[in-house]
PDB file of N, CA and C in Angstrom:
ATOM      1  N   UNK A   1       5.318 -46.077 -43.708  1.00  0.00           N
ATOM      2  CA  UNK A   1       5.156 -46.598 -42.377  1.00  0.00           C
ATOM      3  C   UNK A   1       6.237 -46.010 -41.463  1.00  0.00           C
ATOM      4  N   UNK A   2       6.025 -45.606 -39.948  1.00  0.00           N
ATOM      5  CA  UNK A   2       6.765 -44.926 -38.939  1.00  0.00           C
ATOM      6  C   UNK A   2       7.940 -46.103 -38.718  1.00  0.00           C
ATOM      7  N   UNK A   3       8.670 -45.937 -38.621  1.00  0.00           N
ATOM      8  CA  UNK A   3       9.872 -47.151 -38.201  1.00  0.00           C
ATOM      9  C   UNK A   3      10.074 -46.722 -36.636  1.00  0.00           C
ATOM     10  N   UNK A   4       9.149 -46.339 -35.784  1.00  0.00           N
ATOM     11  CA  UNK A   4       9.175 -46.637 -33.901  1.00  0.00           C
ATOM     12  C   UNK A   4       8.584 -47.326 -33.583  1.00  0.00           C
ATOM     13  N   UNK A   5       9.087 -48.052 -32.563  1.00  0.00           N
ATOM     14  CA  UNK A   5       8.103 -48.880 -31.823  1.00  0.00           C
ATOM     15  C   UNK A   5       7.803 -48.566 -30.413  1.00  0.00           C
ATOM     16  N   UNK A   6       6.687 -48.964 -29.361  1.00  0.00           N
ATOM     17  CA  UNK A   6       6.116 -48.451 -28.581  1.00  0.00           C
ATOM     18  C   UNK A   6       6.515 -49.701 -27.793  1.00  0.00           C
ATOM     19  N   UNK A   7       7.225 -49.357 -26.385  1.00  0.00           N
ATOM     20  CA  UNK A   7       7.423 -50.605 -25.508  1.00  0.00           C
ATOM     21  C   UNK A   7       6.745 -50.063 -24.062  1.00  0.00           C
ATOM     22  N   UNK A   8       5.878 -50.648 -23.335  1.00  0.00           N
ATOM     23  CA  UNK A   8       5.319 -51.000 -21.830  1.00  0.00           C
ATOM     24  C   UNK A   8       6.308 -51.438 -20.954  1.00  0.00           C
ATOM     25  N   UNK A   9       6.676 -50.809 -20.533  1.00  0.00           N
ATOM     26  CA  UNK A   9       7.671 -51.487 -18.990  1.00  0.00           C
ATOM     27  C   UNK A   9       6.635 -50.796 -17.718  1.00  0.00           C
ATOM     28  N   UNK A  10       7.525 -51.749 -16.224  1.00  0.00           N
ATOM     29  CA  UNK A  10       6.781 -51.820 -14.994  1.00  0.00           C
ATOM     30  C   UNK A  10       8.311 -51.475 -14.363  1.00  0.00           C
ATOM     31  N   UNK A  11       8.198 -50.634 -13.055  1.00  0.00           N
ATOM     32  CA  UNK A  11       8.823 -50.440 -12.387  1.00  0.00           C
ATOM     33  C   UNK A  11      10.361 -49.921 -12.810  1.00  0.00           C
ATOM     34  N   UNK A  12       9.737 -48.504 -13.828  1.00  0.00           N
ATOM     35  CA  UNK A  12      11.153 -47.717 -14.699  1.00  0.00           C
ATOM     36  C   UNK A  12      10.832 -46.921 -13.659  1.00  0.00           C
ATOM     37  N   UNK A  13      12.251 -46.016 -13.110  1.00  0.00           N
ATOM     38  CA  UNK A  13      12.611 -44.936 -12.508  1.00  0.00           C
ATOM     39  C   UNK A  13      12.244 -44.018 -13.051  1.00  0.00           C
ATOM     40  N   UNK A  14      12.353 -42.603 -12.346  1.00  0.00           N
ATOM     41  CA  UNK A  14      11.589 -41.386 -13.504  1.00  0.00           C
ATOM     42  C   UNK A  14      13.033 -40.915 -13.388  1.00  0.00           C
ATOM     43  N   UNK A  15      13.731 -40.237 -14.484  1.00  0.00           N
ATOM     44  CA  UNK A  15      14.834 -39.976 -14.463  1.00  0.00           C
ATOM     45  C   UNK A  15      15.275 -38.673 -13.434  1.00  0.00           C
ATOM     46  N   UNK A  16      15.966 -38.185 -13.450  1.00  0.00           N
ATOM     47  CA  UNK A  16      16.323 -36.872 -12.694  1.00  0.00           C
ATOM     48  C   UNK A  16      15.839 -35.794 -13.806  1.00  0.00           C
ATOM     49  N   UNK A  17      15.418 -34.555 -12.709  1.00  0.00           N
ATOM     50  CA  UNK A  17      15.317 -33.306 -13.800  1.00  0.00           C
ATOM     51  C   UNK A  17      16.039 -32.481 -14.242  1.00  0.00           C
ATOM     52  N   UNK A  18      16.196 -31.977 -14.867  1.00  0.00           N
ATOM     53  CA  UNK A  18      17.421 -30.924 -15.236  1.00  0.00           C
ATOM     54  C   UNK A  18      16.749 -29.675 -15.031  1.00  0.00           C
ATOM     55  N   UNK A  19      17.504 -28.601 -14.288  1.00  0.00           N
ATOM     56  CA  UNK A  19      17.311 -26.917 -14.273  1.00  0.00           C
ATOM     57  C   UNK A  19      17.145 -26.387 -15.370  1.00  0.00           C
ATOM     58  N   UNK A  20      16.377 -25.274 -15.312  1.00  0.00           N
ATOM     59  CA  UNK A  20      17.196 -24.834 -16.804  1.00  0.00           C
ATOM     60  C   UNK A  20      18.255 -23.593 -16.553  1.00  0.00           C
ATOM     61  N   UNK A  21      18.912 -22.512 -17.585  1.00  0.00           N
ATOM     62  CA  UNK A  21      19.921 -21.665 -17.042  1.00  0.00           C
ATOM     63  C   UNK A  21      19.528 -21.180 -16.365  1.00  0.00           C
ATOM     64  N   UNK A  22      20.823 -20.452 -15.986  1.00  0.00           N
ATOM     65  CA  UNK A  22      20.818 -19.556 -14.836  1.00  0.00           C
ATOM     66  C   UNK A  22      20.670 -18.432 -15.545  1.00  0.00           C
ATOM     67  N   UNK A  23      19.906 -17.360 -14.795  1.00  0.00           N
ATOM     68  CA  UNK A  23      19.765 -15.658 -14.759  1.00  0.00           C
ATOM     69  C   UNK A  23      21.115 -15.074 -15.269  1.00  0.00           C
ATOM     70  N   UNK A  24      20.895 -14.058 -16.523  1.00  0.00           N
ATOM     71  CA  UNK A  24      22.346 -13.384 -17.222  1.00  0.00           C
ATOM     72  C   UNK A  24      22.623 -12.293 -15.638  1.00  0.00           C
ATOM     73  N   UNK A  25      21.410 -11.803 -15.812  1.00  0.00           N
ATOM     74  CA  UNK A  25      21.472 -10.662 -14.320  1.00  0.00           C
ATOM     75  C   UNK A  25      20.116 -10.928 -13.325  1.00  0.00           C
ATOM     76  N   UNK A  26      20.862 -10.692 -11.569  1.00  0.00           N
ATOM     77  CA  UNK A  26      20.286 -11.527 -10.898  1.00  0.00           C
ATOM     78  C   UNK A  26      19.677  -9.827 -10.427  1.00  0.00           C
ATOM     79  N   UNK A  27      18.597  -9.601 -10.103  1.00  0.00           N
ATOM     80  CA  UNK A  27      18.049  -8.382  -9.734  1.00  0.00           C
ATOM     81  C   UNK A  27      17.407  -8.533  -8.161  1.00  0.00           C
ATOM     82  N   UNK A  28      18.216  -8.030  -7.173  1.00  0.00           N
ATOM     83  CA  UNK A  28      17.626  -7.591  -6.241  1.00  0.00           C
ATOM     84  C   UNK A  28      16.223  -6.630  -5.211  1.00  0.00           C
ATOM     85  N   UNK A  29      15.387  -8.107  -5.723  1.00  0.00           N
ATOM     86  CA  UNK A  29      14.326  -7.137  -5.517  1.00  0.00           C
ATOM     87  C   UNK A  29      14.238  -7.052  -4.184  1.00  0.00           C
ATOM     88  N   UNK A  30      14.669  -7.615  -3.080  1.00  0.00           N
ATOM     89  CA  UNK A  30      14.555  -7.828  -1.801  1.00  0.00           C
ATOM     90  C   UNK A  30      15.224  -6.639  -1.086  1.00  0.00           C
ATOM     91  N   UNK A  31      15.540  -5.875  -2.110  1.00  0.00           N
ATOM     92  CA  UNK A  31      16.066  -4.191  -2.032  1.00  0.00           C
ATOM     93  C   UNK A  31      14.976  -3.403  -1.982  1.00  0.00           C
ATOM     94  N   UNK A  32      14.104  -3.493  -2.771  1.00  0.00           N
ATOM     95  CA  UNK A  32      12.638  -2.434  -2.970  1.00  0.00           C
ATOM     96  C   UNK A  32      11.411  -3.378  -1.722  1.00  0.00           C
ATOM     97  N   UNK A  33      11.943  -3.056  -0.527  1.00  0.00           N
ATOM     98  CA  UNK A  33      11.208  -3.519   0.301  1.00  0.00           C
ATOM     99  C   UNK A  33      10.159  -2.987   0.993  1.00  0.00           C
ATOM    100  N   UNK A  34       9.865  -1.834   0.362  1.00  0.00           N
ATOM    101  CA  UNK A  34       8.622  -0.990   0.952  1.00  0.00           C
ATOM    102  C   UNK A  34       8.437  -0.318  -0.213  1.00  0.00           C
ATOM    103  N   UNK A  35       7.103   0.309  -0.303  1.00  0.00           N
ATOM    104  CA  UNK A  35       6.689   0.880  -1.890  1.00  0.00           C
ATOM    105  C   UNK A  35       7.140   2.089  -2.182  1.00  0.00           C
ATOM    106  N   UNK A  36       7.538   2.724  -3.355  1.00  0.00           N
ATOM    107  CA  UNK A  36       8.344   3.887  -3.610  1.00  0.00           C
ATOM    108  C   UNK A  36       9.665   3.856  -4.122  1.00  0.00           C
ATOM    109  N   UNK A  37      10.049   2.920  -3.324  1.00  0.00           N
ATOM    110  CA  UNK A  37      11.759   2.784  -3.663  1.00  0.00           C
ATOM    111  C   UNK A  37      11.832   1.852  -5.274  1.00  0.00           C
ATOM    112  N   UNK A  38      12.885   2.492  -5.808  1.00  0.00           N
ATOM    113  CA  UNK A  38      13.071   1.969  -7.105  1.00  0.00           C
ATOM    114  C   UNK A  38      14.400   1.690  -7.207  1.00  0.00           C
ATOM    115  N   UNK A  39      14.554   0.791  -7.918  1.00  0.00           N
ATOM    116  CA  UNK A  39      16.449   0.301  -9.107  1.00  0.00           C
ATOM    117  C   UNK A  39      16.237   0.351 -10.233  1.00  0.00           C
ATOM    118  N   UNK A  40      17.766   1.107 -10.676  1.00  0.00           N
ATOM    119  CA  UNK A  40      17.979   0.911 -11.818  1.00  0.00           C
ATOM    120  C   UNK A  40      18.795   0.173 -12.245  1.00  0.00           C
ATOM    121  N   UNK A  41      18.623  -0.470 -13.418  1.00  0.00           N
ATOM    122  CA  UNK A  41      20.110  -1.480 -14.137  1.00  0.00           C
ATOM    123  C   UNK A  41      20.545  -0.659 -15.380  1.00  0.00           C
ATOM    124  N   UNK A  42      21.650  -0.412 -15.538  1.00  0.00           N
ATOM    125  CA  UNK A  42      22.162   0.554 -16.392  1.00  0.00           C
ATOM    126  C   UNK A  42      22.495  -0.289 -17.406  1.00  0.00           C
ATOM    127  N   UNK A  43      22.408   0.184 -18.558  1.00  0.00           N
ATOM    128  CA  UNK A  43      22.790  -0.778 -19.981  1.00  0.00           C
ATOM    129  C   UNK A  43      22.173   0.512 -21.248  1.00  0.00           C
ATOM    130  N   UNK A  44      22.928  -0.345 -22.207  1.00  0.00           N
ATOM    131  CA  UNK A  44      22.921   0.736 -23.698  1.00  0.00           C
ATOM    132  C   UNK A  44      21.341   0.236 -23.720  1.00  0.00           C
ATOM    133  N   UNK A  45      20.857   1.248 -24.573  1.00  0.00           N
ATOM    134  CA  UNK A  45      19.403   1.181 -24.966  1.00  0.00           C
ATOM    135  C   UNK A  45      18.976   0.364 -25.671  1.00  0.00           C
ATOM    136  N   UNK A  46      19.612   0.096 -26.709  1.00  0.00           N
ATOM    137  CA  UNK A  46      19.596  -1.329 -27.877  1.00  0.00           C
ATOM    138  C   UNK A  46      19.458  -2.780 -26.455  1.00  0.00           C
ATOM    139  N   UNK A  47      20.371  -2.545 -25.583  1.00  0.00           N
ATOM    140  CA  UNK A  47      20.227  -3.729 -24.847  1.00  0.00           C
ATOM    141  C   UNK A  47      18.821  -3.889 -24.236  1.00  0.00           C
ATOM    142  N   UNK A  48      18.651  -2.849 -23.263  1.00  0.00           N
ATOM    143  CA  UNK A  48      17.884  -2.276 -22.219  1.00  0.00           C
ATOM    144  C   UNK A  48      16.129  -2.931 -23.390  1.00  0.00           C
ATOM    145  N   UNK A  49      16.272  -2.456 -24.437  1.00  0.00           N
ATOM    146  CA  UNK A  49      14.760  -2.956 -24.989  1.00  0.00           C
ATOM    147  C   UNK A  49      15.010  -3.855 -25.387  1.00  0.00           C
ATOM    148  N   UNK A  50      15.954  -4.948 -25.723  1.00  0.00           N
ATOM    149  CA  UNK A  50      15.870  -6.528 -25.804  1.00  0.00           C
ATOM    150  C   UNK A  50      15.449  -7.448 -25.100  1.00  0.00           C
ATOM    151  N   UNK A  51      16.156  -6.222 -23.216  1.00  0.00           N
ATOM    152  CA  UNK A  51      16.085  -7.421 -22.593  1.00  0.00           C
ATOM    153  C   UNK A  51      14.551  -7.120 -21.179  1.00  0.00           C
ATOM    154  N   UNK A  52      13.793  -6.044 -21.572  1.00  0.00           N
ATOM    155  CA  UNK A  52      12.930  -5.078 -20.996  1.00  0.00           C
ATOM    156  C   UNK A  52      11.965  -6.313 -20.584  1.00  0.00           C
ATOM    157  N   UNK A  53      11.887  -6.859 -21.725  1.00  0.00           N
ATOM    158  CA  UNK A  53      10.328  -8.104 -21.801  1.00  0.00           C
ATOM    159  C   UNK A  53      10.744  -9.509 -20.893  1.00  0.00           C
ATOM    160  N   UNK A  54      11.774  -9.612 -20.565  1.00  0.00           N
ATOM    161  CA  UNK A  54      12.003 -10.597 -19.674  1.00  0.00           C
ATOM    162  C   UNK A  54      12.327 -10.203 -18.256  1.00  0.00           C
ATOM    163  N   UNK A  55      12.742  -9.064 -17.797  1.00  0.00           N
ATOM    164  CA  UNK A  55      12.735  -8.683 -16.720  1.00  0.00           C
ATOM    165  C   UNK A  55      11.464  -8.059 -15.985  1.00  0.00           C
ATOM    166  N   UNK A  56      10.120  -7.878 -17.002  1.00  0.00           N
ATOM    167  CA  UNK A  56       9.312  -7.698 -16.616  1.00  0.00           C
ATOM    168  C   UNK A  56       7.938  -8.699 -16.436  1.00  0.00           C
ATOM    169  N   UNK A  57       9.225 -10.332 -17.289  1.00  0.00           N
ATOM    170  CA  UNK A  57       8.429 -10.976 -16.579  1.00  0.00           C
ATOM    171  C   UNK A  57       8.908 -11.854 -14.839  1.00  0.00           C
ATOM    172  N   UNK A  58       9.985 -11.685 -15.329  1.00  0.00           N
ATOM    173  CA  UNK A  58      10.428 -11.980 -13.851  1.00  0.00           C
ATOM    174  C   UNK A  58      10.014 -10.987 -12.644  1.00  0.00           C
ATOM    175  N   UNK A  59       9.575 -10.054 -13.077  1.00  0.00           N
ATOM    176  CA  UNK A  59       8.929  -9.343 -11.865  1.00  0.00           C
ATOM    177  C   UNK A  59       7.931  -9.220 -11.538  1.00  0.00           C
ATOM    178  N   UNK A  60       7.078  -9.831 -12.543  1.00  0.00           N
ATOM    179  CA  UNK A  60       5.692 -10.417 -12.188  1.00  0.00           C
ATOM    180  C   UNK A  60       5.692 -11.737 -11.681  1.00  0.00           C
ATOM    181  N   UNK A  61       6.560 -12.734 -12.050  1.00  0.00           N
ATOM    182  CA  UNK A  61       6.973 -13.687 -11.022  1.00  0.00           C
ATOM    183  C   UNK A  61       7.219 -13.597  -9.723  1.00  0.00           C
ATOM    184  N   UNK A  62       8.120 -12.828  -9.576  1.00  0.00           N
ATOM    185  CA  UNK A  62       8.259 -12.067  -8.448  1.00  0.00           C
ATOM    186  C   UNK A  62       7.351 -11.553  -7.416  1.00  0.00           C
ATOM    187  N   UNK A  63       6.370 -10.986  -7.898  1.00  0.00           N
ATOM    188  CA  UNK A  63       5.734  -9.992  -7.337  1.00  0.00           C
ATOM    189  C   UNK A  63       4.027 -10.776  -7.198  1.00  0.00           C
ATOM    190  N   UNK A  64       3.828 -12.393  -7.791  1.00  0.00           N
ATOM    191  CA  UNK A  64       2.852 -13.374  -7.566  1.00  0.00           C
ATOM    192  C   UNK A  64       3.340 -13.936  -6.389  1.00  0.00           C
ATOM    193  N   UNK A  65       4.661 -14.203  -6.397  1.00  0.00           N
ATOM    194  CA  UNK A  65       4.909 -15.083  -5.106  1.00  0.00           C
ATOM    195  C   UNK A  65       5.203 -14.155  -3.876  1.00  0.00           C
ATOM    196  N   UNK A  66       5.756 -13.035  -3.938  1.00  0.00           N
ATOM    197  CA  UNK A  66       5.624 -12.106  -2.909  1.00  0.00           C
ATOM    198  C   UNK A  66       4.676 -11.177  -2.679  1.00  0.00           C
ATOM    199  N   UNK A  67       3.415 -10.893  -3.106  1.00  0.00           N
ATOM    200  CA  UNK A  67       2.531  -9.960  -3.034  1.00  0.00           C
ATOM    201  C   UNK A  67       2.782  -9.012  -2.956  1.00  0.00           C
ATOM    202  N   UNK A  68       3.291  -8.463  -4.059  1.00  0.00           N
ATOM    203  CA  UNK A  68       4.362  -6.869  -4.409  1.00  0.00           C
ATOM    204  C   UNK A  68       3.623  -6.625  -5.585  1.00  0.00           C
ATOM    205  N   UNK A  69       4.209  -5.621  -6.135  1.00  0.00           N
ATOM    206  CA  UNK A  69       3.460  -4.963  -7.418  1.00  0.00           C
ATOM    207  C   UNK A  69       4.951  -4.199  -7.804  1.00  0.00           C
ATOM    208  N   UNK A  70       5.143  -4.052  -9.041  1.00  0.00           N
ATOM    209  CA  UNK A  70       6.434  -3.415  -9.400  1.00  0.00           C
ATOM    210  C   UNK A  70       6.123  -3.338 -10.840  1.00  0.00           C
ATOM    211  N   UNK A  71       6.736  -2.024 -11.406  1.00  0.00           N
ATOM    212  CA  UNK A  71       6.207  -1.421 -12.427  1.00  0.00           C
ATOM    213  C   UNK A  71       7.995  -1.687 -13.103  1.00  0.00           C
ATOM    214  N   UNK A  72       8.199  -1.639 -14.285  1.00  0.00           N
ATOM    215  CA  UNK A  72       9.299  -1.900 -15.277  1.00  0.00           C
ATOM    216  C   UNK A  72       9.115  -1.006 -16.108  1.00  0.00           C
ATOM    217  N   UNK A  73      10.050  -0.237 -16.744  1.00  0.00           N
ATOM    218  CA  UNK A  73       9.900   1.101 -17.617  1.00  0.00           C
ATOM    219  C   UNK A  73      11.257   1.175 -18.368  1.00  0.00           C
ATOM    220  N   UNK A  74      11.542   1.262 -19.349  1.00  0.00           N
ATOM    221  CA  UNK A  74      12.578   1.725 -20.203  1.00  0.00           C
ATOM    222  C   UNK A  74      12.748   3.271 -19.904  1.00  0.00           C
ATOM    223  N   UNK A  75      14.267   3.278 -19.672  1.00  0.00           N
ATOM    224  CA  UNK A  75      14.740   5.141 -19.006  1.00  0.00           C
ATOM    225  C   UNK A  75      16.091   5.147 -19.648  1.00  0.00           C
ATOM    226  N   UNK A  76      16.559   6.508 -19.302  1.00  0.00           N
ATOM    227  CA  UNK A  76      17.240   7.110 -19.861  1.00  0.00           C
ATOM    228  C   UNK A  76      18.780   6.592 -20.316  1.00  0.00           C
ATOM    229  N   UNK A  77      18.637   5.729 -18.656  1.00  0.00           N
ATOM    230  CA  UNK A  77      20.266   5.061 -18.622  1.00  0.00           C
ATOM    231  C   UNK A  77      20.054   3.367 -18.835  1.00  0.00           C
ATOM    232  N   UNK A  78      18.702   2.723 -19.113  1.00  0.00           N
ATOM    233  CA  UNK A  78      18.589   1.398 -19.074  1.00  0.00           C
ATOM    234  C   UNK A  78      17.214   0.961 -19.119  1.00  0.00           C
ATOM    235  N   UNK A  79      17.263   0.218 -17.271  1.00  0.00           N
ATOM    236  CA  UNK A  79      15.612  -0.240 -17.185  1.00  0.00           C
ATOM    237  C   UNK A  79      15.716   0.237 -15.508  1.00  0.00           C
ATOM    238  N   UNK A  80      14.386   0.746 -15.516  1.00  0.00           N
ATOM    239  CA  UNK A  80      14.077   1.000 -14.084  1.00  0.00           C
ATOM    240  C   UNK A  80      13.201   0.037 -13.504  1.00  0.00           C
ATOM    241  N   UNK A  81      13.118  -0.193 -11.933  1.00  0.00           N
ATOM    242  CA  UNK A  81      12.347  -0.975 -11.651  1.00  0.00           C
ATOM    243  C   UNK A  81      11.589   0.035 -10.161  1.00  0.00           C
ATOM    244  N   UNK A  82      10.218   0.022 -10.327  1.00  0.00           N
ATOM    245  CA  UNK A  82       9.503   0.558  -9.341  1.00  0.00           C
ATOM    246  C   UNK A  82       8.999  -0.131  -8.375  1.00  0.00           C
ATOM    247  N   UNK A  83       8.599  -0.041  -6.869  1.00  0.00           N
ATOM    248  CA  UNK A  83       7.804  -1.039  -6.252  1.00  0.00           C
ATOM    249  C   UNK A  83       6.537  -0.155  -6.089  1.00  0.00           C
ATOM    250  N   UNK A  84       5.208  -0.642  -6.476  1.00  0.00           N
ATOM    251  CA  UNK A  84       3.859   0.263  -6.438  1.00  0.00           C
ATOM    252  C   UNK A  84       3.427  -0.651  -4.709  1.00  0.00           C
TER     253      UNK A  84
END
């Protein structure tokens, strides 16, 4: 048998929310403000493909709420970022 019990209350507060972390690196996309222009973030390669899959989802985040398009690519010195 479960040893919880289930209690009904009226008029509980909803607690506060918590954030979650903050960004290791904050990427300026408000830099690639017309299409063509690209950044790079420089980092060792071992890094650069660890951290490839999360910066390319933040730039699809990015790029839903701003109606942008931006391409992410593993390069020579890191990760590049394109605006299409």
């Amino acid at each position: 048998m479960n040893s919880y019990s289930i209690k009904v209350r009226d008029d509980v507060p909803i607690p506060q929310g918590t954030t979650g972390p903050r960004p290791e690196l904050v990427i300026p996309f408000e830099e690639l403000n017309r299409k063509g222009k690209s950044l790079e973030i420089e980092m060792p390669r071992e890094e650069a493909r660890d951290r490839v899959r999360a910066i390319r989802l933040r730039a699809l985040r990015h790029s839903r709420s701003h109606d942008r398009e931006y391409t992410v690519r593993l390069t020579d010195a890191g990760i590049g970022i394109w605006r299409k």
